[in-house]
PDB file of N, CA and C in Angstrom:
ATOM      1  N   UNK A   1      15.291   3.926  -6.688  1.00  0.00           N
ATOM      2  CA  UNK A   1      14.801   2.816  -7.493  1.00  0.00           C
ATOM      3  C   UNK A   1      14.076   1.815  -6.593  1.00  0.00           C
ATOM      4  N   UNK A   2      12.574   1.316  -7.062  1.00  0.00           N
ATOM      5  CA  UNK A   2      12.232   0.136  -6.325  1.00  0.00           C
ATOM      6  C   UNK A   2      12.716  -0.733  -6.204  1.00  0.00           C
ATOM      7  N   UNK A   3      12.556  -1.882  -5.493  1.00  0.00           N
ATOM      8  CA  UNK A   3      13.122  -3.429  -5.008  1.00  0.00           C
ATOM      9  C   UNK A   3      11.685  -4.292  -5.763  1.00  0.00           C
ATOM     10  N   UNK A   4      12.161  -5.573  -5.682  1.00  0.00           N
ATOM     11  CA  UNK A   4      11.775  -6.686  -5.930  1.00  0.00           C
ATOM     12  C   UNK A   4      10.485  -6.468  -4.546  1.00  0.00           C
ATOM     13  N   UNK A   5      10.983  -6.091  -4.035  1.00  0.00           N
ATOM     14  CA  UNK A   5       9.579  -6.066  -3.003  1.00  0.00           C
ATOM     15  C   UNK A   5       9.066  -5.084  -2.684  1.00  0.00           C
ATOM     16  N   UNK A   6       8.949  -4.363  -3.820  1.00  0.00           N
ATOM     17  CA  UNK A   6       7.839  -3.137  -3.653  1.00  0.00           C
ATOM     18  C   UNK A   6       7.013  -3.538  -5.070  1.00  0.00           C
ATOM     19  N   UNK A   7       7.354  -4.370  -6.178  1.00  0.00           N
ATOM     20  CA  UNK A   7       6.445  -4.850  -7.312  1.00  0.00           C
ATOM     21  C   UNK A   7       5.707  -6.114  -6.635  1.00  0.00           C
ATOM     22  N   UNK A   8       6.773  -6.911  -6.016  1.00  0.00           N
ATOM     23  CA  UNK A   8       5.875  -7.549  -5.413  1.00  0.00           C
ATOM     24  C   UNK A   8       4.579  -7.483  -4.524  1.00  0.00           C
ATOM     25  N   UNK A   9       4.647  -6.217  -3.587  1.00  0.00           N
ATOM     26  CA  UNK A   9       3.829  -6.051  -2.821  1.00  0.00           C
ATOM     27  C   UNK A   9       2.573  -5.260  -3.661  1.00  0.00           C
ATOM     28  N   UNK A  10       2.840  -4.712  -4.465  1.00  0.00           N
ATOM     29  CA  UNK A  10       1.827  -4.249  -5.538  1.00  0.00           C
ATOM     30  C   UNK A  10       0.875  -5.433  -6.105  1.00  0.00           C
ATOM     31  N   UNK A  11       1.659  -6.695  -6.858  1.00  0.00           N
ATOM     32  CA  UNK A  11       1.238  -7.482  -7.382  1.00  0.00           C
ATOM     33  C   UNK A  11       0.090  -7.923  -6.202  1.00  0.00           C
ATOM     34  N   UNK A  12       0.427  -8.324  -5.257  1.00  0.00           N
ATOM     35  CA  UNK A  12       0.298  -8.639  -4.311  1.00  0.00           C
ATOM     36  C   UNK A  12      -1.221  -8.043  -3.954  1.00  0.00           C
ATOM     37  N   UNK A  13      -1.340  -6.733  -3.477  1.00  0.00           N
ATOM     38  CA  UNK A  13      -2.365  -5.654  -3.089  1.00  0.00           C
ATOM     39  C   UNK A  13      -3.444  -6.138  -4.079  1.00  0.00           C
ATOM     40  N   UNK A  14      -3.068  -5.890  -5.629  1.00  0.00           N
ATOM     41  CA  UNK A  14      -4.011  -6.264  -6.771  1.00  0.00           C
ATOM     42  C   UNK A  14      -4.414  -7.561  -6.637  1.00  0.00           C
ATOM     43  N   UNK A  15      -4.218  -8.919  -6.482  1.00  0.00           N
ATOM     44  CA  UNK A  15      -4.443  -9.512  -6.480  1.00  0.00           C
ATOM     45  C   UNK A  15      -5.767  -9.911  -5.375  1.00  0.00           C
ATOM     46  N   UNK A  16      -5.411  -9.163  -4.229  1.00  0.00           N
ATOM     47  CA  UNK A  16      -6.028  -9.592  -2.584  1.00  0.00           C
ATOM     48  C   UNK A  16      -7.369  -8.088  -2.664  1.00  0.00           C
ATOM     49  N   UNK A  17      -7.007  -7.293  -3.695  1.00  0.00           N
ATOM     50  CA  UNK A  17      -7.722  -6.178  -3.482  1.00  0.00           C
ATOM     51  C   UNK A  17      -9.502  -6.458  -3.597  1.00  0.00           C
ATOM     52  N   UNK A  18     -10.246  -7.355  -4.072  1.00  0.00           N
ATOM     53  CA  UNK A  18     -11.303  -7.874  -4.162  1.00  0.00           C
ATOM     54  C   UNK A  18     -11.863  -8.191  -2.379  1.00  0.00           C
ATOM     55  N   UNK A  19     -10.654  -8.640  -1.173  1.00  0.00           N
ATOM     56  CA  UNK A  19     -11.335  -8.698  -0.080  1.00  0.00           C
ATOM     57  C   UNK A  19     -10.693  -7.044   0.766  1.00  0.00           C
ATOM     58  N   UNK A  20     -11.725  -6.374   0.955  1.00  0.00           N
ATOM     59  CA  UNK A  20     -10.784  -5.068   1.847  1.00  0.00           C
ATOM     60  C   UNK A  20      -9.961  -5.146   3.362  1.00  0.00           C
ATOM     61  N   UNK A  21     -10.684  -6.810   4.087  1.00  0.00           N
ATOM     62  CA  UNK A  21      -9.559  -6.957   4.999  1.00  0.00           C
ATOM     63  C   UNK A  21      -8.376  -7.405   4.926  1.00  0.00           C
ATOM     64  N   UNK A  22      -7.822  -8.560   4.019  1.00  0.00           N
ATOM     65  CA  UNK A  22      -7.113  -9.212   3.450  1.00  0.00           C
ATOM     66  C   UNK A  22      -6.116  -7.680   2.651  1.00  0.00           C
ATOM     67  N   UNK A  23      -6.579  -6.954   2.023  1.00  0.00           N
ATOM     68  CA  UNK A  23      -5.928  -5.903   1.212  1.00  0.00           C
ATOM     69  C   UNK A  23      -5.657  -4.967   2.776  1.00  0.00           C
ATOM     70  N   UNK A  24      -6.012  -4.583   3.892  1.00  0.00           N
ATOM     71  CA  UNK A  24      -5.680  -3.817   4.502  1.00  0.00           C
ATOM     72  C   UNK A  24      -4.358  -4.901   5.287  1.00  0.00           C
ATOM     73  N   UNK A  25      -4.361  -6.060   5.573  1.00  0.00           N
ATOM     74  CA  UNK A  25      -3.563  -6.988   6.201  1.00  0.00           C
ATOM     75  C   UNK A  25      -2.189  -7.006   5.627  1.00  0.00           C
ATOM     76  N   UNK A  26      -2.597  -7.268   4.136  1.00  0.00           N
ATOM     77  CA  UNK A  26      -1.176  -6.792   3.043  1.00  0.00           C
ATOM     78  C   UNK A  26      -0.791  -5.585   3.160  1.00  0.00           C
ATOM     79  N   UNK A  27      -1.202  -4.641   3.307  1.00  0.00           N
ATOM     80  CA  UNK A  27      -1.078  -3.188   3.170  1.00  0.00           C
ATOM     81  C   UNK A  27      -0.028  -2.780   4.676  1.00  0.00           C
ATOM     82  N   UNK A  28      -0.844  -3.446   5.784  1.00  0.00           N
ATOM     83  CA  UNK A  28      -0.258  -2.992   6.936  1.00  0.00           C
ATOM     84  C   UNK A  28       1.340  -3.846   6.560  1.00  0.00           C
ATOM     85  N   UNK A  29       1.303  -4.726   6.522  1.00  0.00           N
ATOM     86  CA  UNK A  29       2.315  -5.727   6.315  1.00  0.00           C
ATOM     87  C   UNK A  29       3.720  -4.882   5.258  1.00  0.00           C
ATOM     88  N   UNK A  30       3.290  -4.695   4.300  1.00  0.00           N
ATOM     89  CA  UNK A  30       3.645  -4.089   3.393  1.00  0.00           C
ATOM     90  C   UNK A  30       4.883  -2.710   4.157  1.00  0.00           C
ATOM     91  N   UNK A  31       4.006  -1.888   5.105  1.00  0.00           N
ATOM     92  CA  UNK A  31       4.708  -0.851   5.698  1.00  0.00           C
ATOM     93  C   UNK A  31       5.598  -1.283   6.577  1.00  0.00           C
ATOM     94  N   UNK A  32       5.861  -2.540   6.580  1.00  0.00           N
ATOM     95  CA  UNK A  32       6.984  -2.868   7.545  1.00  0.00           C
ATOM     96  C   UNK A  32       7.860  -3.553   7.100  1.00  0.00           C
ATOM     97  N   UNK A  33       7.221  -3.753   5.884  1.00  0.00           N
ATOM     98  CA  UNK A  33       8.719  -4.601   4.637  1.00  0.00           C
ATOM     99  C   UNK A  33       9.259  -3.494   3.804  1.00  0.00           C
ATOM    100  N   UNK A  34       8.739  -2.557   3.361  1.00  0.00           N
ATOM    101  CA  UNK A  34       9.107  -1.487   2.501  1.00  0.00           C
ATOM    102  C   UNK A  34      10.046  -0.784   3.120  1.00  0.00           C
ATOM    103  N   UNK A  35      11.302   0.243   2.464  1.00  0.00           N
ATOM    104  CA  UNK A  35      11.666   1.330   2.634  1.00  0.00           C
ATOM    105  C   UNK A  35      11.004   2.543   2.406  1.00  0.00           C
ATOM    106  N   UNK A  36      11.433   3.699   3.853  1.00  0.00           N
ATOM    107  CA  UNK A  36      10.392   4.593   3.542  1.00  0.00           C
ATOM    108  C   UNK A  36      10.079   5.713   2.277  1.00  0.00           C
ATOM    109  N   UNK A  37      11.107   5.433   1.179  1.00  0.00           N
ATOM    110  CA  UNK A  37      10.889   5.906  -0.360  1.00  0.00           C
ATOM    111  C   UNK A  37       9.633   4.603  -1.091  1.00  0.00           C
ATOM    112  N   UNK A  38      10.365   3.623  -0.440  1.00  0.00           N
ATOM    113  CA  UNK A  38       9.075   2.977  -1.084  1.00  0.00           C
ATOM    114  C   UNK A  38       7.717   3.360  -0.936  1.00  0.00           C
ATOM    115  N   UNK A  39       7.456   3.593   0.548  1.00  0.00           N
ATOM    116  CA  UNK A  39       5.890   3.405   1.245  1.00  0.00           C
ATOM    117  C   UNK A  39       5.456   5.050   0.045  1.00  0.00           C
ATOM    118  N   UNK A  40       6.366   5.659   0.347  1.00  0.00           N
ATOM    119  CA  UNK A  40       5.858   7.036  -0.560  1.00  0.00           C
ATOM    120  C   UNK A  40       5.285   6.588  -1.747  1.00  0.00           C
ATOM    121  N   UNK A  41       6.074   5.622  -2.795  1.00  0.00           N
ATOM    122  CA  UNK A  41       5.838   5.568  -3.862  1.00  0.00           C
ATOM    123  C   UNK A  41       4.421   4.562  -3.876  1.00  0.00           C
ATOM    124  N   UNK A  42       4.222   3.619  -2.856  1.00  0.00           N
ATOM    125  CA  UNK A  42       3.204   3.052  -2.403  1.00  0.00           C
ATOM    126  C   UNK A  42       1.853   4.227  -2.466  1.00  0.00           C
ATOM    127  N   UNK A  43       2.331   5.237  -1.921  1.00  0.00           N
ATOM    128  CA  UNK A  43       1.030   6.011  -1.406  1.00  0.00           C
ATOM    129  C   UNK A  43       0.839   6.532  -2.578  1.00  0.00           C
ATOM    130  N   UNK A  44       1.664   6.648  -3.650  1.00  0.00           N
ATOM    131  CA  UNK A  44       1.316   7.537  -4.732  1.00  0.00           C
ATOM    132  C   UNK A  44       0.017   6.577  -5.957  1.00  0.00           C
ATOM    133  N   UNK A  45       0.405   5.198  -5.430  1.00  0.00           N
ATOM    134  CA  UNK A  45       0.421   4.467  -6.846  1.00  0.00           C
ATOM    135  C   UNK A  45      -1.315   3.839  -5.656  1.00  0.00           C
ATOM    136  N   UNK A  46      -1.357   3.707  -4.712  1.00  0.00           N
ATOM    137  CA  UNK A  46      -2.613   3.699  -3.995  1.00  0.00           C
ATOM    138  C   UNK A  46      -3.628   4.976  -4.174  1.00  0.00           C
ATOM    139  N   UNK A  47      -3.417   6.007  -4.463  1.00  0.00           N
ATOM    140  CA  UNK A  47      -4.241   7.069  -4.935  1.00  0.00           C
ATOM    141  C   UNK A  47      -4.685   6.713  -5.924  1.00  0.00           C
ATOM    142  N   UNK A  48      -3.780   6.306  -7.160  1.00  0.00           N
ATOM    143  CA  UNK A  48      -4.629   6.108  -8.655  1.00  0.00           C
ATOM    144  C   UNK A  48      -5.668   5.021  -8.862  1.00  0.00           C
ATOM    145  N   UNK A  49      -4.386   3.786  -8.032  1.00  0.00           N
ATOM    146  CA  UNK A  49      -5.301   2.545  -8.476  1.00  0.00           C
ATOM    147  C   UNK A  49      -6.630   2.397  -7.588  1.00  0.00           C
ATOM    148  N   UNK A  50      -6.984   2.779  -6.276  1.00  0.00           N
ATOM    149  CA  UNK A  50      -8.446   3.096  -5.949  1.00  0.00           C
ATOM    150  C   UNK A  50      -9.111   3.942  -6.557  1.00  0.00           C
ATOM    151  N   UNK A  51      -8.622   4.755  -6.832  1.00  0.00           N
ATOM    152  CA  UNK A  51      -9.889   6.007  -7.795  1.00  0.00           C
ATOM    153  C   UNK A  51     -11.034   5.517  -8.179  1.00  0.00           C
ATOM    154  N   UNK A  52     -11.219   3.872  -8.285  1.00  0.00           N
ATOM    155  CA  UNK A  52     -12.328   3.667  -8.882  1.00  0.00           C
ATOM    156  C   UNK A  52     -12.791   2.341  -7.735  1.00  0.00           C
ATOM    157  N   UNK A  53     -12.001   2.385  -6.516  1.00  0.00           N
ATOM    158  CA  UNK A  53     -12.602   1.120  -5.706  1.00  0.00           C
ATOM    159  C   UNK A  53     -12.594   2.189  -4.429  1.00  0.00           C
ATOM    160  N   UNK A  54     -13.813   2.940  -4.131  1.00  0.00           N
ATOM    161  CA  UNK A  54     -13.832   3.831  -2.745  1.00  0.00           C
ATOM    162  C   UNK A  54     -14.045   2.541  -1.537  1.00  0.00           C
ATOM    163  N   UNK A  55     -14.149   1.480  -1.659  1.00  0.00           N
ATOM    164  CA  UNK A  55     -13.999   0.843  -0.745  1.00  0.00           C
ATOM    165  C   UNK A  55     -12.614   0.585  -0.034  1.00  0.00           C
ATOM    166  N   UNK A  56     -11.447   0.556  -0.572  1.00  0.00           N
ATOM    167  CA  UNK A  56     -10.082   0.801  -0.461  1.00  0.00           C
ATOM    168  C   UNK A  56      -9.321   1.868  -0.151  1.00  0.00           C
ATOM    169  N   UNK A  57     -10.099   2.825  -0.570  1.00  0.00           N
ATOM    170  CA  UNK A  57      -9.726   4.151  -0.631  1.00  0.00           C
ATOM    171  C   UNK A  57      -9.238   4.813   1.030  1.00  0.00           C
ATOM    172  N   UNK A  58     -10.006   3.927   2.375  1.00  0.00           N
ATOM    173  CA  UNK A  58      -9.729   4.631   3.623  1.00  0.00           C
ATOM    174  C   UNK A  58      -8.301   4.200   4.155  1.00  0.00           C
ATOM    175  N   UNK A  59      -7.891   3.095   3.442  1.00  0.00           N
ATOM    176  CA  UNK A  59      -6.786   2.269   3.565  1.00  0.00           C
ATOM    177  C   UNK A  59      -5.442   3.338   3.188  1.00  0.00           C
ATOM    178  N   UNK A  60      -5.614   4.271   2.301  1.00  0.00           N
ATOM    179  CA  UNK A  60      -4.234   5.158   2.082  1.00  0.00           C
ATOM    180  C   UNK A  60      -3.867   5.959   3.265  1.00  0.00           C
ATOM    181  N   UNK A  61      -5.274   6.301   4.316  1.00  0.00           N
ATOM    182  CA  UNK A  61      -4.065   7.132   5.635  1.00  0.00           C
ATOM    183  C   UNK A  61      -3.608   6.211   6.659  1.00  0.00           C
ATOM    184  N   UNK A  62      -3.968   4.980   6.453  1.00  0.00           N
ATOM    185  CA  UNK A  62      -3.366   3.757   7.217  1.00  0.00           C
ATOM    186  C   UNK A  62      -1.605   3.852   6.805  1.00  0.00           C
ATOM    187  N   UNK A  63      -1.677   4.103   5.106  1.00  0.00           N
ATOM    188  CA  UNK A  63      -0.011   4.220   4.599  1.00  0.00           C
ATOM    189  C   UNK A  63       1.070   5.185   5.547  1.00  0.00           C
ATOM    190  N   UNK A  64      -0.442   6.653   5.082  1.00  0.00           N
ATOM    191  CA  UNK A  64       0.528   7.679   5.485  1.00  0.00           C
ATOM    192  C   UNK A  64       0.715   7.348   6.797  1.00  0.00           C
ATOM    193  N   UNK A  65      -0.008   7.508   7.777  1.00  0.00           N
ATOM    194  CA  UNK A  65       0.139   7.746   9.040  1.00  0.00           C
ATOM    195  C   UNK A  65       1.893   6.284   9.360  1.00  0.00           C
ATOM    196  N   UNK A  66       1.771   5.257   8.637  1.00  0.00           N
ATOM    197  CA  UNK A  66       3.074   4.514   9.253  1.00  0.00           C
ATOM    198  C   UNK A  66       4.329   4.945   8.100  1.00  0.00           C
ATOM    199  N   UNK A  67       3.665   6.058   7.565  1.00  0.00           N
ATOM    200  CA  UNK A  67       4.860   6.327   6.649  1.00  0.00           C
ATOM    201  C   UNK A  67       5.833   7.778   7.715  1.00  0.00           C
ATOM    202  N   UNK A  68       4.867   8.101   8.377  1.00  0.00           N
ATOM    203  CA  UNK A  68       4.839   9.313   9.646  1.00  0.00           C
ATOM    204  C   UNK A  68       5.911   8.684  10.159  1.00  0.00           C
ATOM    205  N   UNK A  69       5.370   7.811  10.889  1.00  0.00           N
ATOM    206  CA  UNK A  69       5.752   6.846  11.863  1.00  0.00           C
ATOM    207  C   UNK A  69       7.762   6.386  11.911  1.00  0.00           C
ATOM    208  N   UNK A  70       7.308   6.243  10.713  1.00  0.00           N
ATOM    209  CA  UNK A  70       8.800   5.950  10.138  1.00  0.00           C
ATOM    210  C   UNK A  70       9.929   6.585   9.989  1.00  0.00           C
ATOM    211  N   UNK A  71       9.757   7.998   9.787  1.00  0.00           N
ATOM    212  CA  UNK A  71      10.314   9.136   9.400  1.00  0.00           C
ATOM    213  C   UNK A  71      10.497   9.950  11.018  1.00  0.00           C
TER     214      UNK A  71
END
């Protein structure tokens, strides 16, 4: 089950997602507040919601690779 701070960090992403450094800053940030079931569910829910912003889109092996990292 997610935490309070994995909706948050979503809310969060969406909100900041309009600048791509600011959204990669949250993002990195993000992988070091999350549990690593979270970052998964992170990477899943970052596939859909870029589908339509390829500017964001290089930002998901930034996930995986500290989701690696973690594990």
């Amino acid at each position: 089950m997610a935490s309070i701070n994995y909706y948050y960090t979503k809310s969060v992403l969406e909100t900041v997602s309009a600048n791509p450094v600011q959204f990669k800053k949250e993002l990195l940030k993000a992988t070091r507040n999350l549990m690593p079931y979270e970052i998964e569910h992170l990477s899943k829910w970052l596939t859909t919601y870029t589908t339509h912003k390829p500017e964001l889109k290089k930002f998901i092996d930034d996930v995986k690779e500290c989701k690696v990292q973690i594990i």
